[in-house]
C-alpha atoms as a PDB file:
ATOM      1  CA  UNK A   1     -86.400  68.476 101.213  1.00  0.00           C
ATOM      2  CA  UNK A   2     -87.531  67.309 104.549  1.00  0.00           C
ATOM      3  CA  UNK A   3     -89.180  64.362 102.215  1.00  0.00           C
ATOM      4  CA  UNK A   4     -85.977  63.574 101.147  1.00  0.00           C
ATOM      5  CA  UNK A   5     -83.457  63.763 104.517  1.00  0.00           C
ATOM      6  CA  UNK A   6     -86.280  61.119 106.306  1.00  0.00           C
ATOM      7  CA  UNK A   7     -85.866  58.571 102.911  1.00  0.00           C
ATOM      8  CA  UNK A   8     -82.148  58.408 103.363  1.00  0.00           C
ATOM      9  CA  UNK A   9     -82.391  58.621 107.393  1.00  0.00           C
ATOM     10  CA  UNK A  10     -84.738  55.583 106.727  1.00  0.00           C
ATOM     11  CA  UNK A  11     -82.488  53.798 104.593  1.00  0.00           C
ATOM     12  CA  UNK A  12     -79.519  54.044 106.552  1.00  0.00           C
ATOM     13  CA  UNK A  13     -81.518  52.766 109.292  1.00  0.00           C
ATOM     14  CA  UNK A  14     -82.183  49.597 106.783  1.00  0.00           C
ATOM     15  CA  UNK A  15     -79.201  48.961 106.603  1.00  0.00           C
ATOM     16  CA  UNK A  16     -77.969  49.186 110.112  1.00  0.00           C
ATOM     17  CA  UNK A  17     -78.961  45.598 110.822  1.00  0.00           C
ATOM     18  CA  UNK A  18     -77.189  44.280 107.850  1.00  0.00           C
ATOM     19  CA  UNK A  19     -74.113  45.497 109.078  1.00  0.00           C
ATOM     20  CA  UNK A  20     -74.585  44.398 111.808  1.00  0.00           C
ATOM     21  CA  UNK A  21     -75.151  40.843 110.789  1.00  0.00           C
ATOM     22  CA  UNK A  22     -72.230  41.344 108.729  1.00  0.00           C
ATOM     23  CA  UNK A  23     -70.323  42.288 111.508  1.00  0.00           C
ATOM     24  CA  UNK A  24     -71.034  39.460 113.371  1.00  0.00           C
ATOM     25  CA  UNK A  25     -70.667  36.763 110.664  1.00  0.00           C
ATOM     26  CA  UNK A  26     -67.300  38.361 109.685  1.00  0.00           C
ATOM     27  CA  UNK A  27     -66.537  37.810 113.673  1.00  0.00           C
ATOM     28  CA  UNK A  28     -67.302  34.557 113.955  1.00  0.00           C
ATOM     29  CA  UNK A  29     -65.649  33.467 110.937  1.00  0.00           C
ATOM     30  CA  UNK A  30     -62.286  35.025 112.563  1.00  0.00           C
ATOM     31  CA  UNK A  31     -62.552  33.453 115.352  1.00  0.00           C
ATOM     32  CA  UNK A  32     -63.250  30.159 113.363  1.00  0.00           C
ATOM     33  CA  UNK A  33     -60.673  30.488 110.884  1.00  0.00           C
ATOM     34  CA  UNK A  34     -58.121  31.488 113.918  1.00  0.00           C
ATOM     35  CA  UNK A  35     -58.901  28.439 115.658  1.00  0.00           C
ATOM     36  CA  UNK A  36     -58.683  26.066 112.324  1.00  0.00           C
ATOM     37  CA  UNK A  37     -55.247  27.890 112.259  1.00  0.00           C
ATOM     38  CA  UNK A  38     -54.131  27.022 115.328  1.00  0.00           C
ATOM     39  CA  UNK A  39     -54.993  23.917 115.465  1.00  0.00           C
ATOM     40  CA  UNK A  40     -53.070  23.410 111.510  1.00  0.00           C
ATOM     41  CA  UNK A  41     -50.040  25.311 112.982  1.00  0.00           C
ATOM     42  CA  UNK A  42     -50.285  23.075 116.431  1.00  0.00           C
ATOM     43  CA  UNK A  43     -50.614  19.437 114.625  1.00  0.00           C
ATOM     44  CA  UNK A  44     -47.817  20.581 112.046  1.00  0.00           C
ATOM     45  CA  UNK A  45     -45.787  21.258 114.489  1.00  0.00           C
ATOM     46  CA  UNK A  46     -46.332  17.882 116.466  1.00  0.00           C
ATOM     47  CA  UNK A  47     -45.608  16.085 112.994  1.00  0.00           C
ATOM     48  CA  UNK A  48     -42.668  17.671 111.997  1.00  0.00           C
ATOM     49  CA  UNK A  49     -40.934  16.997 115.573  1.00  0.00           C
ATOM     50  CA  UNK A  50     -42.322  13.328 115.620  1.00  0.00           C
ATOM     51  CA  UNK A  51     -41.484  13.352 111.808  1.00  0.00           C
ATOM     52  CA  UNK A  52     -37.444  14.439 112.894  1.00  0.00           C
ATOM     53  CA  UNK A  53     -37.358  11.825 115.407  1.00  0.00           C
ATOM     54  CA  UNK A  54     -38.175   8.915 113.325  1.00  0.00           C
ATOM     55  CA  UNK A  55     -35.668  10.116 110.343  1.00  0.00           C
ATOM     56  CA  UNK A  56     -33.260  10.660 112.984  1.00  0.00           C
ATOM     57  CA  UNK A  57     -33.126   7.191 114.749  1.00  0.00           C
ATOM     58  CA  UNK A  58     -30.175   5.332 112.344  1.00  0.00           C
ATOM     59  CA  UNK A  59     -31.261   1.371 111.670  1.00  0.00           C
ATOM     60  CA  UNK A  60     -26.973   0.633 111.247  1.00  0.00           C
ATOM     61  CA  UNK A  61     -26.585   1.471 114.759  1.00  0.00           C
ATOM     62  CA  UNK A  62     -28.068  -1.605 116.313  1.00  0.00           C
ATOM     63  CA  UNK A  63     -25.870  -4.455 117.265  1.00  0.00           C
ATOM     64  CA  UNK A  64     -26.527  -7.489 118.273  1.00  0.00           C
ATOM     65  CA  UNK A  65     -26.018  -8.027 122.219  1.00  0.00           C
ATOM     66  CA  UNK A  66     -23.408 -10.005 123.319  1.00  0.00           C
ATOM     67  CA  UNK A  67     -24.517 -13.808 124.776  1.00  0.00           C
ATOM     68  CA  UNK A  68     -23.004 -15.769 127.487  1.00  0.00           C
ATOM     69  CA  UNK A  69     -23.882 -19.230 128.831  1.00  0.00           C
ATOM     70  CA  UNK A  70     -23.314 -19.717 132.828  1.00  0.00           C
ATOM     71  CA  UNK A  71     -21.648 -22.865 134.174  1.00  0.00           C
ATOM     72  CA  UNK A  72     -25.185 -23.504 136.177  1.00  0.00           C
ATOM     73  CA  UNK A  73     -26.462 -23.769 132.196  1.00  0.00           C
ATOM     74  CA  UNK A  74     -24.155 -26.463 131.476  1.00  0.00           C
ATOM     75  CA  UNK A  75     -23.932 -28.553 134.113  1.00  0.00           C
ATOM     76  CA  UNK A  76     -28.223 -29.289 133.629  1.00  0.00           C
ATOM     77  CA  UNK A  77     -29.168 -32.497 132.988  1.00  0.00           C
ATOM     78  CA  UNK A  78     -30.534 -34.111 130.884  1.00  0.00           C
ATOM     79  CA  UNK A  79     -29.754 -31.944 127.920  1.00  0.00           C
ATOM     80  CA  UNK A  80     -29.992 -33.316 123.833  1.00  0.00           C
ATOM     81  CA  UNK A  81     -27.079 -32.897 121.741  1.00  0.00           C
ATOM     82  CA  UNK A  82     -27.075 -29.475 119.388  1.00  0.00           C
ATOM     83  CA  UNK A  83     -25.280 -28.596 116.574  1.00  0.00           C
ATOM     84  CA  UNK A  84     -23.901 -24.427 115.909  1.00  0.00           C
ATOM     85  CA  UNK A  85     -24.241 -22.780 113.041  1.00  0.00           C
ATOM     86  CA  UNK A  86     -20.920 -21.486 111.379  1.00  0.00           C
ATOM     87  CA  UNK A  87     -20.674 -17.631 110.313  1.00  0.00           C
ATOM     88  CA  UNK A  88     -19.498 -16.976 107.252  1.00  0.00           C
ATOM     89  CA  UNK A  89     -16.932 -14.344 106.603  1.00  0.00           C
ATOM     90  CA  UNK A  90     -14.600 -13.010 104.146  1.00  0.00           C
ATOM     91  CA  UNK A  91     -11.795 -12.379 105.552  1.00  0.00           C
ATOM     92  CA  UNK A  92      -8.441 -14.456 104.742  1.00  0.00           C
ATOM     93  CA  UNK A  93      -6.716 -15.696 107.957  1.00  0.00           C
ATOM     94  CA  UNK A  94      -3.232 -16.761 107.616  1.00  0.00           C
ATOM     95  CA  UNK A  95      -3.208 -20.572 107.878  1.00  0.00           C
ATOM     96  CA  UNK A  96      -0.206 -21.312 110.223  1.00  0.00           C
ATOM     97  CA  UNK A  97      -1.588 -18.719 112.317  1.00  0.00           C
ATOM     98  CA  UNK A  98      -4.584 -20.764 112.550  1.00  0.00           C
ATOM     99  CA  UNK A  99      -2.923 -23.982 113.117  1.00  0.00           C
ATOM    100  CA  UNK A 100      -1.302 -22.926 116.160  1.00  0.00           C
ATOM    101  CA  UNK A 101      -3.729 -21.521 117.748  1.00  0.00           C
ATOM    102  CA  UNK A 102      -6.161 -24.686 117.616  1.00  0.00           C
ATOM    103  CA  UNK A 103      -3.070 -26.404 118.253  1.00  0.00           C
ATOM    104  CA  UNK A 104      -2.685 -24.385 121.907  1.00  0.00           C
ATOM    105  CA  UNK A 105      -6.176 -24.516 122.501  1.00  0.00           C
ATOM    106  CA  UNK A 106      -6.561 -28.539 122.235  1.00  0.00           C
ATOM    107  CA  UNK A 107      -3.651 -28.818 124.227  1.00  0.00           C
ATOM    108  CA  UNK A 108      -5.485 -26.809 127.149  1.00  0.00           C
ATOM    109  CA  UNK A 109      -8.573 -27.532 126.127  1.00  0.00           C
ATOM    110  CA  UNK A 110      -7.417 -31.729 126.861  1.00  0.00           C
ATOM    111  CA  UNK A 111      -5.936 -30.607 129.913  1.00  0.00           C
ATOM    112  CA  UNK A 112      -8.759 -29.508 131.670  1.00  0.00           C
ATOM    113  CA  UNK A 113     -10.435 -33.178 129.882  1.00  0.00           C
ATOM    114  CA  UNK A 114      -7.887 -35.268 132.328  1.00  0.00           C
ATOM    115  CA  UNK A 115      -7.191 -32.736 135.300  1.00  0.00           C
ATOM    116  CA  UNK A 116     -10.912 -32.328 136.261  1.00  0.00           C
ATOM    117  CA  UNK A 117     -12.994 -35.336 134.597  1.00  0.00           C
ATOM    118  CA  UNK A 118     -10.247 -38.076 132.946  1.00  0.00           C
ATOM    119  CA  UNK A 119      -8.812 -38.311 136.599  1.00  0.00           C
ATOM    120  CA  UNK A 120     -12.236 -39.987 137.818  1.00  0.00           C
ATOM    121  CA  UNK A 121     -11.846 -42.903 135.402  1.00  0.00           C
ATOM    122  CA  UNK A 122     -12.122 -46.429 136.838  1.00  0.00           C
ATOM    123  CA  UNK A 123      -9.634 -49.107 136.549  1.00  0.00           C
ATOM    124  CA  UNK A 124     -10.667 -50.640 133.490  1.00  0.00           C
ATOM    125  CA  UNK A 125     -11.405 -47.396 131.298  1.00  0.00           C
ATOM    126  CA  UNK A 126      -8.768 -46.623 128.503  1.00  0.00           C
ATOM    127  CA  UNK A 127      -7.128 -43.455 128.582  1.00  0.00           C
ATOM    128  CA  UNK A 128      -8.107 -41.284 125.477  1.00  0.00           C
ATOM    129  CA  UNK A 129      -5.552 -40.509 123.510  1.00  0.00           C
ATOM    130  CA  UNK A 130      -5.342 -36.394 122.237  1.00  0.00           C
ATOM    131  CA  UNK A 131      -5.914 -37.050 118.663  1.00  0.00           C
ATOM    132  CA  UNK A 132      -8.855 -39.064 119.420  1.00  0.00           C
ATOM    133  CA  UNK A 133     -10.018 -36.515 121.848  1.00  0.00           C
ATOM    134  CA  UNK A 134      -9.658 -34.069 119.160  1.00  0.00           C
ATOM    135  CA  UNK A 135     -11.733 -36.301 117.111  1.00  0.00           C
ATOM    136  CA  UNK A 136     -14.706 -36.775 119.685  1.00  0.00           C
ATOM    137  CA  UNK A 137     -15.075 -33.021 120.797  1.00  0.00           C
ATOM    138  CA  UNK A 138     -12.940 -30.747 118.752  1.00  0.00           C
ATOM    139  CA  UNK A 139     -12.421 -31.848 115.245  1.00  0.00           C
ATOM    140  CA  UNK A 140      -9.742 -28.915 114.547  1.00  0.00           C
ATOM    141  CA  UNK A 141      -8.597 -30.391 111.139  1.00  0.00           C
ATOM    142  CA  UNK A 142     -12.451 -29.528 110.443  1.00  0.00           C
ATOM    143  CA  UNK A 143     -11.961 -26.250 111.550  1.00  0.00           C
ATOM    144  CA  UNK A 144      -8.965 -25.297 109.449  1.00  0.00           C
ATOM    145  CA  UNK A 145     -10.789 -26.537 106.958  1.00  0.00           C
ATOM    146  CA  UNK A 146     -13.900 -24.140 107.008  1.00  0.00           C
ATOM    147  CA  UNK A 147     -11.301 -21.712 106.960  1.00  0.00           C
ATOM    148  CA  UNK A 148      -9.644 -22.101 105.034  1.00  0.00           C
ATOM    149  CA  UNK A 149     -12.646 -22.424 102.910  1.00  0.00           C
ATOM    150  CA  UNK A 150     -13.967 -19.388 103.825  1.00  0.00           C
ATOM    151  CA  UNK A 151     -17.139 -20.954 105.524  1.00  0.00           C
ATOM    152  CA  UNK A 152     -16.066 -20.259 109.017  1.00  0.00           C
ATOM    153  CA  UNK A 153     -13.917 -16.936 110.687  1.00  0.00           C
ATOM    154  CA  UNK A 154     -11.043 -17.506 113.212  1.00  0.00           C
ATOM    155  CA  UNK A 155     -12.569 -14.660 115.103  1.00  0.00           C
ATOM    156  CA  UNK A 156     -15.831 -15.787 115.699  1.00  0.00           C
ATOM    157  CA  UNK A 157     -14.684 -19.832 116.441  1.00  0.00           C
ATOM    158  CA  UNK A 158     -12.118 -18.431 118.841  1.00  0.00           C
ATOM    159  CA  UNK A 159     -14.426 -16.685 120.599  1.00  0.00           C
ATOM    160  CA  UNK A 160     -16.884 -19.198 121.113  1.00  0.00           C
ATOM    161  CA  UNK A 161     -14.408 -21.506 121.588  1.00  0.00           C
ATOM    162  CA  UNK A 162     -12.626 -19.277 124.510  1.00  0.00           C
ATOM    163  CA  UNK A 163     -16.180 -18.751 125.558  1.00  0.00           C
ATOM    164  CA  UNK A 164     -16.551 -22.756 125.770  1.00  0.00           C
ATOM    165  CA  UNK A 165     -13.266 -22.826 127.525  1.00  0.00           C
ATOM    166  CA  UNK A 166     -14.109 -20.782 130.256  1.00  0.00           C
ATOM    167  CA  UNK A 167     -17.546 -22.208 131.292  1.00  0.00           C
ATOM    168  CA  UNK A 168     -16.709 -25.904 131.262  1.00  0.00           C
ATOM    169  CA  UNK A 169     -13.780 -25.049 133.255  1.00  0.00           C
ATOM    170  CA  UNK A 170     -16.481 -23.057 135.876  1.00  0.00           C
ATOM    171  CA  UNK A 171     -19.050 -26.404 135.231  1.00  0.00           C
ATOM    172  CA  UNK A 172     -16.059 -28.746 136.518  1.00  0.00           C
ATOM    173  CA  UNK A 173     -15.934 -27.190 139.702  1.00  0.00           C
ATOM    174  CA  UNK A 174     -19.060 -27.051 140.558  1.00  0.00           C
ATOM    175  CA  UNK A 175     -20.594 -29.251 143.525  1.00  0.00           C
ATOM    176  CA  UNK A 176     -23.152 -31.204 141.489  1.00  0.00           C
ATOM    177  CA  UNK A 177     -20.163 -31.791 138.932  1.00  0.00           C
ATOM    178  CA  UNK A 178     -17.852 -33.066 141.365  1.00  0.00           C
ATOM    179  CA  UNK A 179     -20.844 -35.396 142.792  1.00  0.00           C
ATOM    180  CA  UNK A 180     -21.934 -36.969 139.409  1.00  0.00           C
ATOM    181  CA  UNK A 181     -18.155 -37.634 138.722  1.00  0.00           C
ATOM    182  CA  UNK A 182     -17.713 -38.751 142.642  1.00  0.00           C
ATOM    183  CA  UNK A 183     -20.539 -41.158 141.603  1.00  0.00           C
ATOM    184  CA  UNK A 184     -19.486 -42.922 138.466  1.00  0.00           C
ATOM    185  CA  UNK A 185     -16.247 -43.540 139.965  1.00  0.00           C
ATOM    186  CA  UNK A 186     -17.407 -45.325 142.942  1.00  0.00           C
ATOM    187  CA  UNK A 187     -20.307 -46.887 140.982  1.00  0.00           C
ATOM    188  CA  UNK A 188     -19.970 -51.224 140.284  1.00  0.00           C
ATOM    189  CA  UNK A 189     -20.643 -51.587 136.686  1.00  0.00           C
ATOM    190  CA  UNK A 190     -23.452 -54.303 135.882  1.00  0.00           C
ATOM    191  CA  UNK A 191     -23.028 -56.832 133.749  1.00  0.00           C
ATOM    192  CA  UNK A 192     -26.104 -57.251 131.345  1.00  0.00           C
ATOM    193  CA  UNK A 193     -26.882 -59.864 128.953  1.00  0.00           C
ATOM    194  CA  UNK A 194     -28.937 -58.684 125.955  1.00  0.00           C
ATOM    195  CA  UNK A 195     -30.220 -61.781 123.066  1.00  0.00           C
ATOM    196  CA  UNK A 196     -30.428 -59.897 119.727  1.00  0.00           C
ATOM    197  CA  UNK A 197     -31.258 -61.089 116.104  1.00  0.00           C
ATOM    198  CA  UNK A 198     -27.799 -61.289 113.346  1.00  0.00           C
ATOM    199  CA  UNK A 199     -27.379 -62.190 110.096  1.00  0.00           C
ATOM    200  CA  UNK A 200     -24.902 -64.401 108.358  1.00  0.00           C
ATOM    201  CA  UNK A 201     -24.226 -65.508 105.095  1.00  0.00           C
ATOM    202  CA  UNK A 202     -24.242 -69.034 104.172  1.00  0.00           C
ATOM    203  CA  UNK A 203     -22.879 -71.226 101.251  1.00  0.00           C
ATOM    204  CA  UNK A 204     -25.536 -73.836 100.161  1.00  0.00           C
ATOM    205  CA  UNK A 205     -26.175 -75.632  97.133  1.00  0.00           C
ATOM    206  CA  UNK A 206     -28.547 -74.156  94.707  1.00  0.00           C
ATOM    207  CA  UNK A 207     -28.445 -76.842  92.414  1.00  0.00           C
ATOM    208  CA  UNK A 208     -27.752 -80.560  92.423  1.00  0.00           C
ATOM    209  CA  UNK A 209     -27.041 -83.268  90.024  1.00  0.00           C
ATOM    210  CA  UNK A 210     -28.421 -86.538  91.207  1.00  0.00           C
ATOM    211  CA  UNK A 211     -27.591 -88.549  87.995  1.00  0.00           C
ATOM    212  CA  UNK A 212     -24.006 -87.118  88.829  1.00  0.00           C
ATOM    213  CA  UNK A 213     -24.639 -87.386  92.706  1.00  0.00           C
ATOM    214  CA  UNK A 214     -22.990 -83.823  93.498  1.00  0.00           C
ATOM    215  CA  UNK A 215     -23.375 -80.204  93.859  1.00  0.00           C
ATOM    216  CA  UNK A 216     -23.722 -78.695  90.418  1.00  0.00           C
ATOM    217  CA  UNK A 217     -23.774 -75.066  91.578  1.00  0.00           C
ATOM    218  CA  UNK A 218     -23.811 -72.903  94.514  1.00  0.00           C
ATOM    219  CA  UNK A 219     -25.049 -69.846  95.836  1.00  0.00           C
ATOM    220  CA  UNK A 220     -25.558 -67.691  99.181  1.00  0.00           C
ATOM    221  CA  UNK A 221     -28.134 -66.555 101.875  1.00  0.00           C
ATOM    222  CA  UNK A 222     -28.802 -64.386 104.595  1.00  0.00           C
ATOM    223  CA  UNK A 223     -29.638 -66.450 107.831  1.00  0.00           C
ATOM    224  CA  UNK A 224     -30.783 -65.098 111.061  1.00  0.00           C
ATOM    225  CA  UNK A 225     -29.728 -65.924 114.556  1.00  0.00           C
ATOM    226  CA  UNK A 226     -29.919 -65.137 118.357  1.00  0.00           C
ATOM    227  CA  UNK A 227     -26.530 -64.059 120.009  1.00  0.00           C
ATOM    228  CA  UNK A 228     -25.907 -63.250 123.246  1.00  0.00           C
ATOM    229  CA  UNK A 229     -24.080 -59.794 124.015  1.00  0.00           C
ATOM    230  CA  UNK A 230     -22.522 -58.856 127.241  1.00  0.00           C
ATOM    231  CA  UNK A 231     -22.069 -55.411 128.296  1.00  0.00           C
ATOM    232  CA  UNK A 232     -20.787 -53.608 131.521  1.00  0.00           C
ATOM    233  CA  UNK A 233     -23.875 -50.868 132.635  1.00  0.00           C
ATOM    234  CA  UNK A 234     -23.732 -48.151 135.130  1.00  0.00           C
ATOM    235  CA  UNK A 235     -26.875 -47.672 137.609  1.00  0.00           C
ATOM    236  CA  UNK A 236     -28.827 -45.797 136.360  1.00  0.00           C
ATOM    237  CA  UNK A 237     -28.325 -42.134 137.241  1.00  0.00           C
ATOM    238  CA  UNK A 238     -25.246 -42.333 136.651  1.00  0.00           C
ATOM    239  CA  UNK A 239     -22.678 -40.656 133.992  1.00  0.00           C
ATOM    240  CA  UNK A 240     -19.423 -41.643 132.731  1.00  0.00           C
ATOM    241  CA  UNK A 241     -16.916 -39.085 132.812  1.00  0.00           C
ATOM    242  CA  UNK A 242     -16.611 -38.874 129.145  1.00  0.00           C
ATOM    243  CA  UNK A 243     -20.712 -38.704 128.674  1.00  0.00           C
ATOM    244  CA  UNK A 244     -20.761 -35.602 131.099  1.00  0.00           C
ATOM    245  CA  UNK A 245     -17.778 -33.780 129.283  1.00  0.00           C
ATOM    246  CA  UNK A 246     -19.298 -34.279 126.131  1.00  0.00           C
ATOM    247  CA  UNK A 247     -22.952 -33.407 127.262  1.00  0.00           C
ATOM    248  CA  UNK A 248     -21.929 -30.450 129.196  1.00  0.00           C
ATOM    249  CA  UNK A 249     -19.987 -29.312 125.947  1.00  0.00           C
ATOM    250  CA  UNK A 250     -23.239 -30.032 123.661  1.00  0.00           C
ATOM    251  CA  UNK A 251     -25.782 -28.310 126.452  1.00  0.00           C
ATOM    252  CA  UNK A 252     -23.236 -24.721 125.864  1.00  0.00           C
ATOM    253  CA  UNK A 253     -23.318 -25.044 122.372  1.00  0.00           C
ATOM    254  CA  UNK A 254     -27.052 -25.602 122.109  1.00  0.00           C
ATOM    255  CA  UNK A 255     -27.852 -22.770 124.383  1.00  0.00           C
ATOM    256  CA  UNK A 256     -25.394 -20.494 123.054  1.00  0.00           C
ATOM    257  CA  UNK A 257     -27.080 -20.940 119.749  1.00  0.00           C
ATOM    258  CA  UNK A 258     -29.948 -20.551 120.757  1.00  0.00           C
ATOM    259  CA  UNK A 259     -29.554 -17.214 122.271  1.00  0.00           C
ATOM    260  CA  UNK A 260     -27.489 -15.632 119.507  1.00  0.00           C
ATOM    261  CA  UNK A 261     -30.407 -16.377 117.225  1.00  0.00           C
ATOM    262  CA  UNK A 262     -32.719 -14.604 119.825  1.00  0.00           C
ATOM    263  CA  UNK A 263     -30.248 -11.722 119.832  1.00  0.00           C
ATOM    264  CA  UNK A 264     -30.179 -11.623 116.386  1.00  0.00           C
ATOM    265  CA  UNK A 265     -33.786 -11.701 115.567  1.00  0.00           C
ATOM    266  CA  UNK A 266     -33.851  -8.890 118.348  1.00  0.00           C
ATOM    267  CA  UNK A 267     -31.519  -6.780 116.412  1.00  0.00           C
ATOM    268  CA  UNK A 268     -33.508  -7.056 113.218  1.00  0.00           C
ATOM    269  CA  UNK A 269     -36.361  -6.366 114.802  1.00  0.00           C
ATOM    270  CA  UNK A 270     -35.161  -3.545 116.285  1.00  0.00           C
ATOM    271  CA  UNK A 271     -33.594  -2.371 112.991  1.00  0.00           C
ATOM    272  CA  UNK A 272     -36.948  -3.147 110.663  1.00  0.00           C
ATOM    273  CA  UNK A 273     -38.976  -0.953 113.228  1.00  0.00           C
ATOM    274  CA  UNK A 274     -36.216   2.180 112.948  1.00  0.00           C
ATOM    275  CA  UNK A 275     -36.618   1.625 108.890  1.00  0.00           C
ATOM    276  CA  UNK A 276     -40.155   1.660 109.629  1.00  0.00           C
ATOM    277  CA  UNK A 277     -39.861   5.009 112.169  1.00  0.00           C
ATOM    278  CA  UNK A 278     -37.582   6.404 109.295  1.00  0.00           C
ATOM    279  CA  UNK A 279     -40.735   5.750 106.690  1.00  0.00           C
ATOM    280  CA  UNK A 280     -43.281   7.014 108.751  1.00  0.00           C
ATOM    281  CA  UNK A 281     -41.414  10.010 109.921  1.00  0.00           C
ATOM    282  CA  UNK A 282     -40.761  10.980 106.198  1.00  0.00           C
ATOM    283  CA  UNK A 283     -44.117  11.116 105.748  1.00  0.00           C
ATOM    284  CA  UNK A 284     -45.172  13.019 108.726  1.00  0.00           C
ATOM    285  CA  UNK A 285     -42.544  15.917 107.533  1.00  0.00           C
ATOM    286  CA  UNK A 286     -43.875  15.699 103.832  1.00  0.00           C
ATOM    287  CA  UNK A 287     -47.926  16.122 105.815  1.00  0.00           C
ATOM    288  CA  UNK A 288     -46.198  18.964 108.211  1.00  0.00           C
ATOM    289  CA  UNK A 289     -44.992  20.670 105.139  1.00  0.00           C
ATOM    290  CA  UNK A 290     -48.504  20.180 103.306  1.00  0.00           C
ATOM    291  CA  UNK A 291     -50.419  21.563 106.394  1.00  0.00           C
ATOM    292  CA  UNK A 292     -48.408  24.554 107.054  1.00  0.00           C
ATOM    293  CA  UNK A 293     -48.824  25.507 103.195  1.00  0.00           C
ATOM    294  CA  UNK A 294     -52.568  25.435 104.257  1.00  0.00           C
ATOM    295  CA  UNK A 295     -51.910  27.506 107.399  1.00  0.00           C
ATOM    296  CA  UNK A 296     -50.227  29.807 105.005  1.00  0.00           C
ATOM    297  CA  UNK A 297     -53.314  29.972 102.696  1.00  0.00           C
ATOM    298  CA  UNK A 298     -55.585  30.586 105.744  1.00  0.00           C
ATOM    299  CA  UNK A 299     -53.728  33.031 107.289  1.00  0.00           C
ATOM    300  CA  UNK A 300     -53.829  34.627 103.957  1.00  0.00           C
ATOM    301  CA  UNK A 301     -57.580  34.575 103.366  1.00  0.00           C
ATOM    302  CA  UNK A 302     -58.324  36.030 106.716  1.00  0.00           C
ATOM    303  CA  UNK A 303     -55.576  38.846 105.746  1.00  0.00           C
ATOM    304  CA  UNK A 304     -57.775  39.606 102.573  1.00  0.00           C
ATOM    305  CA  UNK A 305     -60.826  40.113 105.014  1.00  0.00           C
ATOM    306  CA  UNK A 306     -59.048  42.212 107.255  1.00  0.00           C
ATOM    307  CA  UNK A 307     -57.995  44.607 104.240  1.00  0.00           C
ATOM    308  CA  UNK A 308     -61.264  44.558 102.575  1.00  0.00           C
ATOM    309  CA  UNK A 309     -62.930  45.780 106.317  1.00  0.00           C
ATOM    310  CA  UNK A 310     -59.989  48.052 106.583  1.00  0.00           C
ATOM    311  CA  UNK A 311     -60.937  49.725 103.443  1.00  0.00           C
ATOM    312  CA  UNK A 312     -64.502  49.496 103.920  1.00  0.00           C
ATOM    313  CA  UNK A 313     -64.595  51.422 107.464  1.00  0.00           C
ATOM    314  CA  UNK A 314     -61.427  53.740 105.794  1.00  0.00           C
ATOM    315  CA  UNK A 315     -64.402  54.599 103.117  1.00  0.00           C
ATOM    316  CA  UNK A 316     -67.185  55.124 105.391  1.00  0.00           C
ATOM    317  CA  UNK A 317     -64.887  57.618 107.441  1.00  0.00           C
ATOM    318  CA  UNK A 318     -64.015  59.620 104.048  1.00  0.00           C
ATOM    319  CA  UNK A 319     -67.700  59.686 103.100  1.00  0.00           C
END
């Protein structure tokens, strides 16, 4: 008997370091599987409130910024010539409507022509009519046109137009203006003589009859020859009246294009990388959703070892 109680006394005492190392493994897989956990639970969160964010941003509420062009702009010389672009939009605009108001804006818009530049003309410089001043900076009947075509809104050319209005009428009254136009009207034209190559056309005889002693047939050709021209100059540095209305008109509408195409591309850009935050967050939700489903299953496995110890030491109590 005494045989038998020191067997099982020895065998218990076996198996004391197994537990033991069972104890301790079980321990440190806890504390492993807790921290795996955590750190799951921790970058799911991050994801799915970065994730929100980027769904949340909205790509149609980006406008493009409004551009303006300073008189200072205008009035810088020397500038190129530049052509707009036209917008295209659908809307109908009633045609008399639109007639009218080009109508009121050439008539202002040739006002300010002779009140601030027009009044520095010399002597011997023609007046410009209004319909030809319509023709050289304006061209309203090309306006209408685009209208009414559908290739150009009233809104947007009235705008830019009112817009174009407003700075030139600034530019005009500007010191450097009122110098340059100051300038050309106390300025003694030069007369230069320039020799330059011309062509005519001449009659000759391509073909003659001597046994008949005259011209059977006749023909033409180009001849060359040297002419003279005469033209009146300004020094140089300075700008007729009409030249600087015209240039400082072209310098606004050059720079005004240009920066509504840089707002523009800014606006895109600034929409393509929302659509892009909207993509990406998507995703990051979708990964959230995936890595709390394997929080779930962790949390889950370590409940199974927590039962299966809870039964074990429940057993070991009983027995």
């Amino acid at each position: 008997m005494n045989s038998l109680d020191d067997d099982l006394a020895l065998g218990e005492g076996q198996q004391n370091p197994l537990a033991r190392l069972e104890r301790i493994y079980l321990a440190g897989l806890r504390i492993a599987t807790l921290g795996i956990a955590t750190i799951l639970l921790g970058y799911a969160l991050w994801l799915g409130v970065s994730g929100l964010w980027g769904i949340s941003k909205d790509a149609d509420s980006v406008e493009v910024a409004e551009v303006s062009v300073s008189p200072d702009e205008i009035a810088a010389l020397p500038v190129e010539a530049a052509e707009g672009e036209t917008e295209q939009d659908a809307a109908a605009d009633d045609l008399e409507a639109v007639r009218r108001y080009y109508g009121s804006f050439l008539d202002k818009y040739y006002a300010l022509y002779q009140t601030r530049f027009e009044r520095f003309r010399q002597a011997d410089d023609e007046v410009l009519a209004k319909a030809d001043f319509d023709d050289m900076f304006l061209q309203t009947d090309l306006r209408i046109e685009q209208i009414d075509g559908g290739d150009l809104s009233l809104g947007t050319d009235r705008t830019r137009l009112e817009g174009l209005f407003a700075a030139m009428q600034a530019a005009a009254q500007l010191e450097v203006t009122q110098k340059r136009l100051a300038a050309y009207k106390a300025a003694t034209k030069k007369r230069v003589e320039t020799e330059v190559t011309k062509y005519r056309t001449e009659r000759y005889c391509d073909y003659y009859g001597y046994y008949m002693d005259e011209c059977i047939s006749y023909d033409t050709r180009t001849v060359p020859y040297t002419a003279t021209e005469v033209s009146m100059e300004l020094p140089d540095g300075v700008f007729g009246y009409q030249d600087l209305f015209g240039t400082y008109q072209d310098n606004y509408i050059r720079t005004l294009v240009e920066r509504t195409e840089q707002a523009e591309q800014k606006a895109g850009n600034e929409r393509s990388d929302i659509l892009m935050d909207n993509e990406e967050g998507s995703q990051a939700l979708g990964l959230a959703i995936k890595i709390a489903g394997g929080f779930l299953a962790i949390m889950f496995f370590f409940l199974l070892i927590a039962i299966e110890r809870h039964q074990r030491a429940a057993a070991e109590r009983r027995a």
